[in-house]
PDB file of N, CA and C in Angstrom:
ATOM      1  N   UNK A   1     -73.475  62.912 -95.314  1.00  0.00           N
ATOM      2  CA  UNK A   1     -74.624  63.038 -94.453  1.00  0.00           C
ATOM      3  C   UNK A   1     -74.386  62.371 -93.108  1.00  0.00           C
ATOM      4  N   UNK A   2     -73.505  61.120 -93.127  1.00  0.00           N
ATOM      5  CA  UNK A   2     -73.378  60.483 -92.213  1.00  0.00           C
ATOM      6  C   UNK A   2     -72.335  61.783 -91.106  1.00  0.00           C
ATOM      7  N   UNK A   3     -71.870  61.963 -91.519  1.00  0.00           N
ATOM      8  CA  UNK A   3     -70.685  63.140 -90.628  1.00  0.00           C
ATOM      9  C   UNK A   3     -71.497  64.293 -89.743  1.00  0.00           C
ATOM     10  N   UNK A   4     -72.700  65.208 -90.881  1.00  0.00           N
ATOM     11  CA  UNK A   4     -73.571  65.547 -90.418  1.00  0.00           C
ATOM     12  C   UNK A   4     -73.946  65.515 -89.213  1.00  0.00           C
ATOM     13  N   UNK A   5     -74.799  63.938 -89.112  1.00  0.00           N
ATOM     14  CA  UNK A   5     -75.544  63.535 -88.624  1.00  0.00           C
ATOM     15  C   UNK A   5     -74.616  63.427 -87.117  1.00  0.00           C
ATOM     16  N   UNK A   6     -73.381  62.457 -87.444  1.00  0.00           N
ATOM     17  CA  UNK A   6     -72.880  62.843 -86.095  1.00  0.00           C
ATOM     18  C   UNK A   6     -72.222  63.804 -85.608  1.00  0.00           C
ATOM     19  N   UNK A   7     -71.156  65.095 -86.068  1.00  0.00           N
ATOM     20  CA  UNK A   7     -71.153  66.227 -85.832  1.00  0.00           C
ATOM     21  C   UNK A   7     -72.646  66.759 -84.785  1.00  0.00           C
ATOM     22  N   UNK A   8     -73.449  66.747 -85.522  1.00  0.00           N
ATOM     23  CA  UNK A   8     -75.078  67.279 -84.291  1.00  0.00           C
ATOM     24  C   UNK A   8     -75.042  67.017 -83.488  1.00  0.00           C
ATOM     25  N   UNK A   9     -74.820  65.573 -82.826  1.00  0.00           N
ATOM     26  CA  UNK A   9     -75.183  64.209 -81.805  1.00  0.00           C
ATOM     27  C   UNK A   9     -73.997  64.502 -80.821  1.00  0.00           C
ATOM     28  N   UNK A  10     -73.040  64.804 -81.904  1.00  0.00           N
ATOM     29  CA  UNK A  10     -71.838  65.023 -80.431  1.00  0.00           C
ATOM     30  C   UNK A  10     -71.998  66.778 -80.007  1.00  0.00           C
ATOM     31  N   UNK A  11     -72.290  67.280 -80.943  1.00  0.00           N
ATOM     32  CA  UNK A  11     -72.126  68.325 -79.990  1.00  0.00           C
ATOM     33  C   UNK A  11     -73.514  68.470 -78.625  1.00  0.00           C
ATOM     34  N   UNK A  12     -74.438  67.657 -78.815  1.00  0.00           N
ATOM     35  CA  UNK A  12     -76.069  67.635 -77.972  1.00  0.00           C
ATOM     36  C   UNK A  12     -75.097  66.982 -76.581  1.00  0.00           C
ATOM     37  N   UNK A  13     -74.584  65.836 -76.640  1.00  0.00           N
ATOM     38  CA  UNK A  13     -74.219  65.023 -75.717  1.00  0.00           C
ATOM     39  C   UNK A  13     -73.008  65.143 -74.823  1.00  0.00           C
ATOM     40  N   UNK A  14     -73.543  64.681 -73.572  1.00  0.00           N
ATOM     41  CA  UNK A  14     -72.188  64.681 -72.625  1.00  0.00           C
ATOM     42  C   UNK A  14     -70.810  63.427 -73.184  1.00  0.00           C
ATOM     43  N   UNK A  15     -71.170  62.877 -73.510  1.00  0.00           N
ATOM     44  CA  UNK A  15     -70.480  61.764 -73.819  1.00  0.00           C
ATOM     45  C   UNK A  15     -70.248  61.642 -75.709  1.00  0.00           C
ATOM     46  N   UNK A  16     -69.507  62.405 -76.150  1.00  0.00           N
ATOM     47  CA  UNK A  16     -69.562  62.392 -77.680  1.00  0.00           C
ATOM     48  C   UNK A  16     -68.734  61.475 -78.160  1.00  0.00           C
ATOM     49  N   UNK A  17     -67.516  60.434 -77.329  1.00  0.00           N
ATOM     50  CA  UNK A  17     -67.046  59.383 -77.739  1.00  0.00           C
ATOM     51  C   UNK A  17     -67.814  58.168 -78.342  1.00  0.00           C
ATOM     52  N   UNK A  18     -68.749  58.550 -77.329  1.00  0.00           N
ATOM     53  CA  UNK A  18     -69.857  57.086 -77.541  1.00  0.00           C
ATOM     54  C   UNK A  18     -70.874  57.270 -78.083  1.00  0.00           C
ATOM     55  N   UNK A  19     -71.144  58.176 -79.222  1.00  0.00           N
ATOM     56  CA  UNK A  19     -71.797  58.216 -80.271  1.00  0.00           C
ATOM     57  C   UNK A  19     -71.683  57.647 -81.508  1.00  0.00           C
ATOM     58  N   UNK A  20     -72.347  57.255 -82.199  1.00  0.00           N
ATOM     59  CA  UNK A  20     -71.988  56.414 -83.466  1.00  0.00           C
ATOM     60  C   UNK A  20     -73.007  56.622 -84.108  1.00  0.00           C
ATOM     61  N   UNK A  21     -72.810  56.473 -85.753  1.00  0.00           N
ATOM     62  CA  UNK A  21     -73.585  56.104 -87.071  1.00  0.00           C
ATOM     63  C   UNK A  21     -73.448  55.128 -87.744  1.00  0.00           C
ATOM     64  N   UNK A  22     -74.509  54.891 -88.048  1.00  0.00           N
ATOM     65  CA  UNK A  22     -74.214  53.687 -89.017  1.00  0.00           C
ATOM     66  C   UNK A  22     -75.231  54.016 -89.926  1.00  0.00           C
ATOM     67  N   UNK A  23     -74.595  53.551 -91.430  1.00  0.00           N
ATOM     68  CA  UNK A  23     -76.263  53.387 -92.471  1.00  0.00           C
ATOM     69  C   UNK A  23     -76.050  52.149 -93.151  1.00  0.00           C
ATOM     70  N   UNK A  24     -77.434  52.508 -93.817  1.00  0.00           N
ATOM     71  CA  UNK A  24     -77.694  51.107 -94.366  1.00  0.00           C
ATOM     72  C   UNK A  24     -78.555  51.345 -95.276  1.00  0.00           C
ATOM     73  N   UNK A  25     -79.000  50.529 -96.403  1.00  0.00           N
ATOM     74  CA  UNK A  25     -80.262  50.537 -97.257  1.00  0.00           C
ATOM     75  C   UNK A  25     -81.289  49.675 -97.219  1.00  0.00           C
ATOM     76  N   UNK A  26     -82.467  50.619 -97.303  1.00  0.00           N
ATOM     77  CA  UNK A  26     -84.131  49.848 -96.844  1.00  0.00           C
ATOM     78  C   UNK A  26     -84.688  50.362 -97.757  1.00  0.00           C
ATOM     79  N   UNK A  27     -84.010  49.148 -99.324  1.00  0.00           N
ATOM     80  CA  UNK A  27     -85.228  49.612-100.524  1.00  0.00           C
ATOM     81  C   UNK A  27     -84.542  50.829-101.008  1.00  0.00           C
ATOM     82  N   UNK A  28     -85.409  51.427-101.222  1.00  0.00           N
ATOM     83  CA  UNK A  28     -85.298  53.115-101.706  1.00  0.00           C
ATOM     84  C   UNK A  28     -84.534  54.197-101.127  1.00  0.00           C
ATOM     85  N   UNK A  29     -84.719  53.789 -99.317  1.00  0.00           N
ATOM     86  CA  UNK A  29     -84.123  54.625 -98.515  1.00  0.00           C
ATOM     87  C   UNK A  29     -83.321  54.198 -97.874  1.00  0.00           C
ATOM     88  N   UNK A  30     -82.395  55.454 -97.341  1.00  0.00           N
ATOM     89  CA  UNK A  30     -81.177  55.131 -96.427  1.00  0.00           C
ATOM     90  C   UNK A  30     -81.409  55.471 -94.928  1.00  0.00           C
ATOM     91  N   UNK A  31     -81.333  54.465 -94.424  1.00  0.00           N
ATOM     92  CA  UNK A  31     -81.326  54.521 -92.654  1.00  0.00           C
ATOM     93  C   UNK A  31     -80.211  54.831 -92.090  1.00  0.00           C
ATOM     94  N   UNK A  32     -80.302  55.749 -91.102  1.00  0.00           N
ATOM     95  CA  UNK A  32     -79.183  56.179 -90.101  1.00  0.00           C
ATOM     96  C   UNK A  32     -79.285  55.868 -88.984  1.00  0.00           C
ATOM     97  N   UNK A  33     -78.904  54.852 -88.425  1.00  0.00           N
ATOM     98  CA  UNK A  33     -78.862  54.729 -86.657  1.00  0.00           C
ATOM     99  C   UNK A  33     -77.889  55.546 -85.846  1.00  0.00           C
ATOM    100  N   UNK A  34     -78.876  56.014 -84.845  1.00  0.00           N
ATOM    101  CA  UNK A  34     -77.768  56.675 -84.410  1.00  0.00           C
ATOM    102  C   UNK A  34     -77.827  56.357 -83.069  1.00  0.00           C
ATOM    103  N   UNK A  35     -76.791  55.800 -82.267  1.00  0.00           N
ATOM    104  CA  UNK A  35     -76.279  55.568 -81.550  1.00  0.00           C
ATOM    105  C   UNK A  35     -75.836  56.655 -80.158  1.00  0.00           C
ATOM    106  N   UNK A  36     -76.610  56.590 -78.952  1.00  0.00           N
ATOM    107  CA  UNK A  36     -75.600  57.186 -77.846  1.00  0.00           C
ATOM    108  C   UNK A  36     -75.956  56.418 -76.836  1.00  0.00           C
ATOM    109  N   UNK A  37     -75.245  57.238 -76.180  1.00  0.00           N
ATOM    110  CA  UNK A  37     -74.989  56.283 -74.695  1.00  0.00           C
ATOM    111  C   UNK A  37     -76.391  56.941 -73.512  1.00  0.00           C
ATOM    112  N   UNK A  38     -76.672  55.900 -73.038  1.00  0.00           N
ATOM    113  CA  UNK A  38     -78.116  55.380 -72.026  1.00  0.00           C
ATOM    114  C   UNK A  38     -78.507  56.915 -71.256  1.00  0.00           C
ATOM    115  N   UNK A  39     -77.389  57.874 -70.943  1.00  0.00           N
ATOM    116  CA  UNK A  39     -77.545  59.180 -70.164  1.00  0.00           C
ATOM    117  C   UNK A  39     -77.926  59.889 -70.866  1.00  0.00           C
ATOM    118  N   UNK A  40     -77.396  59.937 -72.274  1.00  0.00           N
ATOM    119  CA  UNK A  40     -77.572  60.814 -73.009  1.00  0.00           C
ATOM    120  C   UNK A  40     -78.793  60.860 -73.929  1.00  0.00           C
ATOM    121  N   UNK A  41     -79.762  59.862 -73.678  1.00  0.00           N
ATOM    122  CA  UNK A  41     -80.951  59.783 -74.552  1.00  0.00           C
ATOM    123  C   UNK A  41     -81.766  61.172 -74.377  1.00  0.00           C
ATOM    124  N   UNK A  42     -81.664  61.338 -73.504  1.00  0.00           N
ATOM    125  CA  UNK A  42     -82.944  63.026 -73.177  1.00  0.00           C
ATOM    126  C   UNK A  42     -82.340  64.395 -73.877  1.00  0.00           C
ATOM    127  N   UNK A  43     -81.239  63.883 -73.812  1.00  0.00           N
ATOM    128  CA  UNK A  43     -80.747  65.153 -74.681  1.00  0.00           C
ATOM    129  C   UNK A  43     -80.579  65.077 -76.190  1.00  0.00           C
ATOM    130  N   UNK A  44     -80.766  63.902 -76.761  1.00  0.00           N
ATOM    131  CA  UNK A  44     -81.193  63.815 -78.548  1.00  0.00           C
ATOM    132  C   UNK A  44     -82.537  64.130 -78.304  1.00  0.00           C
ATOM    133  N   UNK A  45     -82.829  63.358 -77.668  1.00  0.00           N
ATOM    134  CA  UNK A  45     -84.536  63.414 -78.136  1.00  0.00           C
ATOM    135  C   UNK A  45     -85.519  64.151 -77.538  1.00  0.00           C
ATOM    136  N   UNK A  46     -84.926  65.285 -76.566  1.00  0.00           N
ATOM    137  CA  UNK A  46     -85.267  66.153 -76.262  1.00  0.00           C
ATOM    138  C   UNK A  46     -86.728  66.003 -75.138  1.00  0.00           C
ATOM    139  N   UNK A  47     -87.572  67.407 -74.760  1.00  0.00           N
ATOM    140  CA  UNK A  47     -88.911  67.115 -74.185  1.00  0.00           C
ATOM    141  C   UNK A  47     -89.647  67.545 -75.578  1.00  0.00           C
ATOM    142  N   UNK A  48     -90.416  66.062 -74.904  1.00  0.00           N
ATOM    143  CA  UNK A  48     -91.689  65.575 -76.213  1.00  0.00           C
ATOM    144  C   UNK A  48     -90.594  65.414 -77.682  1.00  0.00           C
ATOM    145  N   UNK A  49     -89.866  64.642 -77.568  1.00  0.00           N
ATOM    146  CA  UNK A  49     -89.272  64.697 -79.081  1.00  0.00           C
ATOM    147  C   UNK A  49     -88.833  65.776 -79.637  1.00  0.00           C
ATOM    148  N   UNK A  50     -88.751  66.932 -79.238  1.00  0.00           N
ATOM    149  CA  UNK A  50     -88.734  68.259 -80.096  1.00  0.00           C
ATOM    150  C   UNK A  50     -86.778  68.313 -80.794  1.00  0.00           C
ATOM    151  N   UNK A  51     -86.340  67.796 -79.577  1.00  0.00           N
ATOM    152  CA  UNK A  51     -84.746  67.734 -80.753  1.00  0.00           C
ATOM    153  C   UNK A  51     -84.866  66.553 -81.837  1.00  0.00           C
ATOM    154  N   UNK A  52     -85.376  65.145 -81.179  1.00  0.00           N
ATOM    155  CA  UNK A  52     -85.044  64.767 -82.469  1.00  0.00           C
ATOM    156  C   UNK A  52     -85.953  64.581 -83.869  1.00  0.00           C
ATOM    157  N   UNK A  53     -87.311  64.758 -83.498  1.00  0.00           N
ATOM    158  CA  UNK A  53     -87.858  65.928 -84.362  1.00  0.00           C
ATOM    159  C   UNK A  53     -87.224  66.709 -85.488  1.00  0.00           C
ATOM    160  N   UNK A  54     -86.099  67.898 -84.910  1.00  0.00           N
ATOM    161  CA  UNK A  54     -85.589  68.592 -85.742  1.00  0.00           C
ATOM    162  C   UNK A  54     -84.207  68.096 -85.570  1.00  0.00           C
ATOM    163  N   UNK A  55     -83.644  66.979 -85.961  1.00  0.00           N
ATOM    164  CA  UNK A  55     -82.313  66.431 -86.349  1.00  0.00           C
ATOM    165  C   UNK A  55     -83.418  65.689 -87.687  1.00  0.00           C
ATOM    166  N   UNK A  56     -84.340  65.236 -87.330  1.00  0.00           N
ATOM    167  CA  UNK A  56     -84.894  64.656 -88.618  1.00  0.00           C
ATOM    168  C   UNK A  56     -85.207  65.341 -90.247  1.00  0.00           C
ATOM    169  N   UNK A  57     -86.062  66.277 -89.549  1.00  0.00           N
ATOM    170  CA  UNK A  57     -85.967  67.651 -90.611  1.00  0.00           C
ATOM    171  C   UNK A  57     -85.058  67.881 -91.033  1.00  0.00           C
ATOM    172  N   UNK A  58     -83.936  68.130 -90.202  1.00  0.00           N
ATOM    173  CA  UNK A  58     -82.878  68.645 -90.952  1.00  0.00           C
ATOM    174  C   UNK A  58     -82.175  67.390 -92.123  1.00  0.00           C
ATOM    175  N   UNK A  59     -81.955  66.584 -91.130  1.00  0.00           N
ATOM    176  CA  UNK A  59     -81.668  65.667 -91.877  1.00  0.00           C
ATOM    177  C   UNK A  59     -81.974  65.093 -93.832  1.00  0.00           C
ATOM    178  N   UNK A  60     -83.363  65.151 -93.301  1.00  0.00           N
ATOM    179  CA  UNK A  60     -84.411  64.891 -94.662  1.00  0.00           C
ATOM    180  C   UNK A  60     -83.935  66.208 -95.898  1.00  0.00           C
ATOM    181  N   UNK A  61     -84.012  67.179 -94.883  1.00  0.00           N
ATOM    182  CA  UNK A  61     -83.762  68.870 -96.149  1.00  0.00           C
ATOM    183  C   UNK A  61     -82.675  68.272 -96.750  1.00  0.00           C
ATOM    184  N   UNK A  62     -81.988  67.964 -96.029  1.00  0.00           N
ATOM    185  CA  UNK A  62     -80.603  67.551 -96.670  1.00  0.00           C
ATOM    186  C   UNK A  62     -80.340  66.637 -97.831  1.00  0.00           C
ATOM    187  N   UNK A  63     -80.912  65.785 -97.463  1.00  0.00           N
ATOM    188  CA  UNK A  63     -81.597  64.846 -98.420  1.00  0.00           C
ATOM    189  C   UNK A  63     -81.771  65.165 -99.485  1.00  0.00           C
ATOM    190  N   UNK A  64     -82.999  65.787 -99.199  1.00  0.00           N
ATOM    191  CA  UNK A  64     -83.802  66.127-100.367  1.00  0.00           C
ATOM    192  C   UNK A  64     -82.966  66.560-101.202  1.00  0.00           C
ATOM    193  N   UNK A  65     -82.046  67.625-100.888  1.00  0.00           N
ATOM    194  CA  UNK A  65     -81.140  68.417-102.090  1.00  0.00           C
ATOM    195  C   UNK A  65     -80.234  67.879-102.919  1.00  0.00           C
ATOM    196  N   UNK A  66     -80.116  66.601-102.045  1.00  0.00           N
ATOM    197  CA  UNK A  66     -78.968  65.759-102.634  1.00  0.00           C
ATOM    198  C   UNK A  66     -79.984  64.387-103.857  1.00  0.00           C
ATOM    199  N   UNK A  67     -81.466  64.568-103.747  1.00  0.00           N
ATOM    200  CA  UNK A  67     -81.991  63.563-104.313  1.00  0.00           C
ATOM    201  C   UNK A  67     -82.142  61.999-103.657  1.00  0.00           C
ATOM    202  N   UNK A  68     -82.129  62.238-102.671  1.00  0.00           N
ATOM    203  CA  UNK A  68     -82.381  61.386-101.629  1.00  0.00           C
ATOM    204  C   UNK A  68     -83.353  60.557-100.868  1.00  0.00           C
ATOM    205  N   UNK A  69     -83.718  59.601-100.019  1.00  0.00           N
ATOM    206  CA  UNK A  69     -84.759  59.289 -99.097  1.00  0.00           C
ATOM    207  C   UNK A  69     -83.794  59.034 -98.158  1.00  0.00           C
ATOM    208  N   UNK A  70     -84.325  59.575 -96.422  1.00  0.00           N
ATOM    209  CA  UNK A  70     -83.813  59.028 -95.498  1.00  0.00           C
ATOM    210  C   UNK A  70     -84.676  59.025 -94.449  1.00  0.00           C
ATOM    211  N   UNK A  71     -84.135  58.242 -93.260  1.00  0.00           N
ATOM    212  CA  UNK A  71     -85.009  58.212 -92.305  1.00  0.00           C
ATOM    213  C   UNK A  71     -83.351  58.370 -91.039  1.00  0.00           C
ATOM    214  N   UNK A  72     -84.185  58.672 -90.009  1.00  0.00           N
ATOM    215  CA  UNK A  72     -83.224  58.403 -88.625  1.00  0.00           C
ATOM    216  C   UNK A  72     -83.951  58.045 -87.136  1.00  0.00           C
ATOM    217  N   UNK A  73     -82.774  56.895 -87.087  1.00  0.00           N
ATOM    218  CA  UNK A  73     -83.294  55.946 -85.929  1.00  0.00           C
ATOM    219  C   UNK A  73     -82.322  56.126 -84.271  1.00  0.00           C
ATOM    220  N   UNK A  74     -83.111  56.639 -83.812  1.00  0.00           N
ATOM    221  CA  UNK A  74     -82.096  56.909 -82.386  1.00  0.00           C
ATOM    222  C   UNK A  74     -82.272  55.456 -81.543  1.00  0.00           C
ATOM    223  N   UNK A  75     -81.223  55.142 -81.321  1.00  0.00           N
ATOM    224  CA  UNK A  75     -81.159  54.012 -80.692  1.00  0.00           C
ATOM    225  C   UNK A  75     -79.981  53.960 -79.119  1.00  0.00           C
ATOM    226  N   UNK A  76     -80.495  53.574 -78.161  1.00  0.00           N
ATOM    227  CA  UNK A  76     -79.549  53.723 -76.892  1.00  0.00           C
ATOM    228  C   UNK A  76     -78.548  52.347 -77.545  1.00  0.00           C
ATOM    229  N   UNK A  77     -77.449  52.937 -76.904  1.00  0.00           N
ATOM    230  CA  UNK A  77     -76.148  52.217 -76.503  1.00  0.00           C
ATOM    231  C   UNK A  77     -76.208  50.868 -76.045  1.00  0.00           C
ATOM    232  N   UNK A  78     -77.148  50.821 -75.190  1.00  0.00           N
ATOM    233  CA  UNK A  78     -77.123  49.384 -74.138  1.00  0.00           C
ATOM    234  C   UNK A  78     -77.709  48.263 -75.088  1.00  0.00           C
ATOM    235  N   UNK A  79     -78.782  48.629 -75.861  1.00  0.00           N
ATOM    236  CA  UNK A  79     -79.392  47.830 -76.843  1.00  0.00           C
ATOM    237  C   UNK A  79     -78.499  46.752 -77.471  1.00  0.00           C
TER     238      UNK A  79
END
């Protein structure tokens, strides 16, 4: 899922070096941070959220099939 997740992210972004994942466990569920660089925030997360919105969905479907909980956290680079 983690590959997934960044496979998507690099192909959205100008800068796909400086993308990253990371997970982790919260309880029940698995968190994905995902990581890009400060230019590239508008293009994950789209106008009004609508991409990352549907990186989430997708994400979750995915999930689900596998018996899963997840969540995903977009987080800038500079942070």
């Amino acid at each position: 899922m983690k590959e997934l997740l960044l496979y998507i992210a690099q192909n959205l972004v100008d800068s796909p070096e400086e993308v990253s994942v990371t997970e982790r466990d919260d309880g029940d569920k698995t968190v994905f941070e995902l990581r890009v660089a400060s230019g590239d925030m508008g293009k994950v997360i789209g106008r009004h959220g609508k991409i990352a919105k549907e990186i989430r969905t997708l994400m979750r479907a995915v999930a689900q099939k596998q018996g899963r909980h997840i969540s995903v956290d977009i987080i800038d680079k500079a942070e």
